[in-house]
Protein backbone atom coordinates (compact mmCIF):
# COMPACT_ATOMS: atom_id res chain seq x y z
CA UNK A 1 -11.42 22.14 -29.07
CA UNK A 2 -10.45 21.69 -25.43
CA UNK A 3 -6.80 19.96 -25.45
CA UNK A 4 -6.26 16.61 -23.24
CA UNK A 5 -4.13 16.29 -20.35
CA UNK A 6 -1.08 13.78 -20.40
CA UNK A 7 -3.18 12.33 -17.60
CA UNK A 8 -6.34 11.58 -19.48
CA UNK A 9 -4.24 10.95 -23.06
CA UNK A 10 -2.79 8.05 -20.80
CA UNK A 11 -5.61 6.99 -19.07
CA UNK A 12 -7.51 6.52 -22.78
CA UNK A 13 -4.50 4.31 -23.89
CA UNK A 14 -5.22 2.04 -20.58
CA UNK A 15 -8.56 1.80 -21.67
CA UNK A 16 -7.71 0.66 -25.19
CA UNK A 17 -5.18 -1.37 -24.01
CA UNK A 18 -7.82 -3.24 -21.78
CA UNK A 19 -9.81 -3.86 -24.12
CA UNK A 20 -7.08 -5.39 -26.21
CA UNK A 21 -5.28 -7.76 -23.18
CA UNK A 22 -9.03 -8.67 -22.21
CA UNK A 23 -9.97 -9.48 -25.38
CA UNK A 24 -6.60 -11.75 -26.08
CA UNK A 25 -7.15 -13.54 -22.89
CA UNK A 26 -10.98 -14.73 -23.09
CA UNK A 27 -10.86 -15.55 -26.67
CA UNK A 28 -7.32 -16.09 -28.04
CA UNK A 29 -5.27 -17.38 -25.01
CA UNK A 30 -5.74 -21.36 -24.40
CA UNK A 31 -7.38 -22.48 -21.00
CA UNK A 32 -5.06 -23.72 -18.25
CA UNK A 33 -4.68 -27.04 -17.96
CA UNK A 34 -6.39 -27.52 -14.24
CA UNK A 35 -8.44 -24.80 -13.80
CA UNK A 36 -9.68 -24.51 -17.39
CA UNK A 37 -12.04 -21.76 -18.53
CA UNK A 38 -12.13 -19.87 -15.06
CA UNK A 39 -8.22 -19.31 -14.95
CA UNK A 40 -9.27 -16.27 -17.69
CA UNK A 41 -9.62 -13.93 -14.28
CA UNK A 42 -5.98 -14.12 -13.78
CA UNK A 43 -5.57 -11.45 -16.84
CA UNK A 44 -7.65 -8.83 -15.17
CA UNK A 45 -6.92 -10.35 -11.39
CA UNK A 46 -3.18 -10.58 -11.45
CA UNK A 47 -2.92 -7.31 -12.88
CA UNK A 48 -5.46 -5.29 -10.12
CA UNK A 49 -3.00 -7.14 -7.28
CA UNK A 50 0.18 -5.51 -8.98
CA UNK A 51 -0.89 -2.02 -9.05
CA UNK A 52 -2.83 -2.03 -5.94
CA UNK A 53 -0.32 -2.35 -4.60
CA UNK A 54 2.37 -0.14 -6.73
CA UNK A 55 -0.15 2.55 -6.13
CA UNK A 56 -0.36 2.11 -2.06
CA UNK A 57 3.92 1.84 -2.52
CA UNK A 58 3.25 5.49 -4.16
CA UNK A 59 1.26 6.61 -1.82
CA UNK A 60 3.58 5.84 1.20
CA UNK A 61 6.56 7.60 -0.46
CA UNK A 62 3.93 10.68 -1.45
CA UNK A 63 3.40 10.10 2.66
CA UNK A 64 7.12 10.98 3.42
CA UNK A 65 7.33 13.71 0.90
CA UNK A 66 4.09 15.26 2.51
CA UNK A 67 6.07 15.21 6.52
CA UNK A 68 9.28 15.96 5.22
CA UNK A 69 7.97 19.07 3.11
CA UNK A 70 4.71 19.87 4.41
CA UNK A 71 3.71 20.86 0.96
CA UNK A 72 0.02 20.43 0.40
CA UNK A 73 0.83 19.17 -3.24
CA UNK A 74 2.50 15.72 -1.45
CA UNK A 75 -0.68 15.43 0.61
CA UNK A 76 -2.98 15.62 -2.39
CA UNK A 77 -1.04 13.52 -4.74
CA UNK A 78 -0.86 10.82 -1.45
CA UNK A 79 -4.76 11.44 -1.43
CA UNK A 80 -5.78 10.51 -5.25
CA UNK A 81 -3.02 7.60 -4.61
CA UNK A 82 -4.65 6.12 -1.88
CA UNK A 83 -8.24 6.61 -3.08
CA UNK A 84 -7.08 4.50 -6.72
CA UNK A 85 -5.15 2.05 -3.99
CA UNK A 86 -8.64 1.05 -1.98
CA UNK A 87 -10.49 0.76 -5.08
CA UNK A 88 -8.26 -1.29 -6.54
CA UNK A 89 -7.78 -3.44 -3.66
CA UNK A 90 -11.49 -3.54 -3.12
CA UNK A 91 -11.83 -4.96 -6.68
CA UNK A 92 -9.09 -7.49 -6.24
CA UNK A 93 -10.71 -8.47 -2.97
CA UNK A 94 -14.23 -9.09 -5.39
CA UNK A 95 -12.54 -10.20 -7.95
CA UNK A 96 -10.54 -13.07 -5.30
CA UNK A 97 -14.02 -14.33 -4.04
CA UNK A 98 -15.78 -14.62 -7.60
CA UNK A 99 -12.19 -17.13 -8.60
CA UNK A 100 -12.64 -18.74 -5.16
CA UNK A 101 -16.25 -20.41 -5.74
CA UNK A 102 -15.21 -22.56 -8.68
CA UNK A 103 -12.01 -23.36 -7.56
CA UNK A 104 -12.34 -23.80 -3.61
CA UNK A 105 -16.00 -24.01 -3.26
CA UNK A 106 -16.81 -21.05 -0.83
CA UNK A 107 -16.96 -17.24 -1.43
CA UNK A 108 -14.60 -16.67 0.99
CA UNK A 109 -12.39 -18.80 3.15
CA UNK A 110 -9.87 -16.99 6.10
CA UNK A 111 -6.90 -17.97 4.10
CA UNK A 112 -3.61 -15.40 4.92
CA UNK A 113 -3.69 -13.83 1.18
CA UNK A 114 -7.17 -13.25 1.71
CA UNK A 115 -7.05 -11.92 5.29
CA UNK A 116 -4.03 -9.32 4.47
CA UNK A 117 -5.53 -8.09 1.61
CA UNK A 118 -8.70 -7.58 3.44
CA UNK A 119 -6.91 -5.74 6.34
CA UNK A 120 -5.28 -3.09 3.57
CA UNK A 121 -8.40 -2.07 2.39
CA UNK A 122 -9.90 -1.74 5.60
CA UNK A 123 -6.98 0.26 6.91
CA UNK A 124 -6.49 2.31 3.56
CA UNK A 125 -10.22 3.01 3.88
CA UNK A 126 -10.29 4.06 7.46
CA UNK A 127 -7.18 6.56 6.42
CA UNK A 128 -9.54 8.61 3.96
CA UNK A 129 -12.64 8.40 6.69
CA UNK A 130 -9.93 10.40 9.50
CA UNK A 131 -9.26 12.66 6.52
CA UNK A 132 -13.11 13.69 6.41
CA UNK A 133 -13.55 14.00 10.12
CA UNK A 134 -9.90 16.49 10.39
CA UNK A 135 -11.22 19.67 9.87
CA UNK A 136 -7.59 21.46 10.08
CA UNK A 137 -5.69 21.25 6.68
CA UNK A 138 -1.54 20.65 8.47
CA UNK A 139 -3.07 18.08 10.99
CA UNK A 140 -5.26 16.29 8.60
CA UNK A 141 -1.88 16.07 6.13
CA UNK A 142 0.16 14.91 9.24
CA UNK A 143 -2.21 12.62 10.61
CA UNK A 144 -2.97 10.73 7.15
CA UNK A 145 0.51 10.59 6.15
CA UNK A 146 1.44 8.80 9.80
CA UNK A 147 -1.69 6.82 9.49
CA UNK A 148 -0.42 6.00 5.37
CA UNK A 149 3.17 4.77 6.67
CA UNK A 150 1.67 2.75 9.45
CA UNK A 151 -1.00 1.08 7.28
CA UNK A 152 2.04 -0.04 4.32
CA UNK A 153 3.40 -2.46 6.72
CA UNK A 154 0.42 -4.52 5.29
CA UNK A 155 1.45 -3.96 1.71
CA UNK A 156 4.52 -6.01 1.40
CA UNK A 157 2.97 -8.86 3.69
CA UNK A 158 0.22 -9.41 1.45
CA UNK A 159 2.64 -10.31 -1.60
CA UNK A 160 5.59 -12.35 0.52
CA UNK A 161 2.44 -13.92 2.73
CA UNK A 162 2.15 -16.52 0.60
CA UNK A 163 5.96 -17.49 0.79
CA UNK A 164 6.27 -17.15 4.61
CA UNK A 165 3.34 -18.70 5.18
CA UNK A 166 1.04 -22.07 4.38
CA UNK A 167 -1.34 -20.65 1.97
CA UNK A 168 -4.29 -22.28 -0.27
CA UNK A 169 -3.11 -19.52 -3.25
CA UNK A 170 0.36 -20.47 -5.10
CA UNK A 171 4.06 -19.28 -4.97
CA UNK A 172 3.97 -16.15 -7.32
CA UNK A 173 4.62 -17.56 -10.76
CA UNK A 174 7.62 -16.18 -13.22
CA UNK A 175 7.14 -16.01 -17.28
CA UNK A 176 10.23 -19.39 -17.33
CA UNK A 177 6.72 -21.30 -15.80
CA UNK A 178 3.73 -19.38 -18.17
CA UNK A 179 3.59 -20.25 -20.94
CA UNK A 180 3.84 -17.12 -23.61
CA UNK A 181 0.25 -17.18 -25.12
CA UNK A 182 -0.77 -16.27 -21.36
CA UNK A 183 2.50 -13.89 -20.55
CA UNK A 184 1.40 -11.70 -23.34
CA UNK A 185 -2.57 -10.60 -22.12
CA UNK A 186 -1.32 -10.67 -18.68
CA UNK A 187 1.55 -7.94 -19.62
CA UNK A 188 -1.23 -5.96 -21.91
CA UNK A 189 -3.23 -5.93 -18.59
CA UNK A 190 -0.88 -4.98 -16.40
CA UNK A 191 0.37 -1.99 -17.85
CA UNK A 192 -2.99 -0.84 -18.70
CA UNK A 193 -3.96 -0.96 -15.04
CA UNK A 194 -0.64 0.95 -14.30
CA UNK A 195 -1.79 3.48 -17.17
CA UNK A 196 -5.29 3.52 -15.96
CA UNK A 197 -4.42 3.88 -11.97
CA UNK A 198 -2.03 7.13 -13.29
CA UNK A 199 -4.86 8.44 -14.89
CA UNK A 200 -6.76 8.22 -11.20
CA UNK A 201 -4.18 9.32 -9.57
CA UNK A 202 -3.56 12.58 -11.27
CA UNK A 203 -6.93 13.79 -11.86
CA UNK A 204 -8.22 12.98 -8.19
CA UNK A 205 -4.97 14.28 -6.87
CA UNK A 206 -5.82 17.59 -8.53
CA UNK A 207 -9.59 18.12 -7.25
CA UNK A 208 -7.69 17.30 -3.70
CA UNK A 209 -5.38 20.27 -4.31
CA UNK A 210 -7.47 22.44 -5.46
CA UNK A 211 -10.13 21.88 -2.70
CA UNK A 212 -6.52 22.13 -0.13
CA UNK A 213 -6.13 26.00 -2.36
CA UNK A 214 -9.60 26.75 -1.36
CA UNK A 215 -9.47 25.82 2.29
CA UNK A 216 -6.26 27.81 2.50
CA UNK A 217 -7.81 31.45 1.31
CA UNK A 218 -8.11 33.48 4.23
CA UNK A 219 -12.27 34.46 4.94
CA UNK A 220 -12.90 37.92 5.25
CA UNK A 221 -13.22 39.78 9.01
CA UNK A 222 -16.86 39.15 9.82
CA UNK A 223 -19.08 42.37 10.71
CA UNK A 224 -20.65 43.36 14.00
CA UNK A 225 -24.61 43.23 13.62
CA UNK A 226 -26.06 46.18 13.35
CA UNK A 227 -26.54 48.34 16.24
CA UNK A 228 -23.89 46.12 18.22
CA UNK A 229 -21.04 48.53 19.78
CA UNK A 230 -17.90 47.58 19.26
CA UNK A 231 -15.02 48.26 22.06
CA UNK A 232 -12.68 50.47 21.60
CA UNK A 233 -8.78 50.25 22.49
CA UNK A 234 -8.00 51.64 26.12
CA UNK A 235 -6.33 55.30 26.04
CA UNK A 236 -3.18 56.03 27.32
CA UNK A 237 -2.93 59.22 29.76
């Protein structure tokens, strides 16, 4: 039998541990007091805004490694972390508008949390469309990398936004103001989304490095046709 990666042993204990936290918070955690029923999103919501953005903090460091080093290993490993980081973010953004009916009464409402979180995934997606249009493997690694740092400002502004700023979505909450029957899914969650977005990360990171290997094997000299004369070196004398 084929042996599993640590990658994919890992990503199989996020699943399971999904399916656990999930299962805790629809039918064995209480409802919240205000919100009732709907608040159950926060255990799979809460969790996809923590490592989308843990995984977009990796990929700007992977970013800095790849300049500093030039070592196409930092620019593949930034690659699969910025790939898990959009989808991520693109199923917080989903999962943002599908709380927001119920609870504010439109789909989608320009509120800052929801505007900076929309920007990241635009600008994390627009990173891996320049990657397919850079034909050259060092300038497409440069080039991303810049275009990775650039785009993190974002990152950090979509968690503190709601602190700086006047914001219909609440002050980040602490486990003193949960109570523990919803600490515990939440926690399940979260580290099954880290275990899960590791899982992502490695395997896609290793297709981009192996693709990078490919690109990097010199082609052989291409013949003349047939019949065509080729030039010879001047003589000397």
């Amino acid at each position: 039998m084929k042996r599993l990666r640590w990658d994919a042993i890992i990503g199989l204990v996020g699943l399971l541990m999904l399916l656990v936290g999930s299962y805790i918070g629809l039918f064995a955690a209480p409802p919240e007091r205000h919100m009732g029923e709907v608040q159950r999103l926060m255990y799979v919501h809460v969790p996809t805004a923590w490592i989308s953005m843990l995984v977009l903090t990796a990929a700007f460091g992977f970013a800095i490694a790849s300049m500093w080093t030039g070592r196409p290993k930092w620019d593949a490993v930034m690659t699969g972390a910025t790939e898990t980081g959009v989808v991520l973010g693109a199923l917080l953004t989903v999962q943002g508008m599908i709380w927001a009916k119920p609870t504010w009464g439109v789909w989608w409402d320009w509120d800052v949390r929801l505007t900076t979180t929309l920007i990241m995934v635009l600008f994390f997606t627009g990173v891996l469309v320049l990657r397919s249009y850079v034909a050259e493997p060092e300038r497409r690694a440069t080039w991303s990398a810049v275009a990775v740092i650039v785009g993190y400002v974002d990152v950090p502004l979509v968690y503190f936004c709601v602190r700086w700023f006047r914001s219909l979505h609440q002050v980040q909450s602490s486990p003193e103001t949960v109570a523990s029957t919803m600490i515990t899914p939440l926690r399940i969650n979260a580290f099954a989304m880290l275990f899960l977005a590791i899982w992502f990360v490695a395997r896609r990171s290793r297709l981009e490095l192996a693709r990078l290997r490919r690109e990097s094997v010199a082609l052989p000299p291409r013949r003349a046709p047939r019949g065509t004369a080729v030039p010879e070196a001047p003589q000397e004398g």
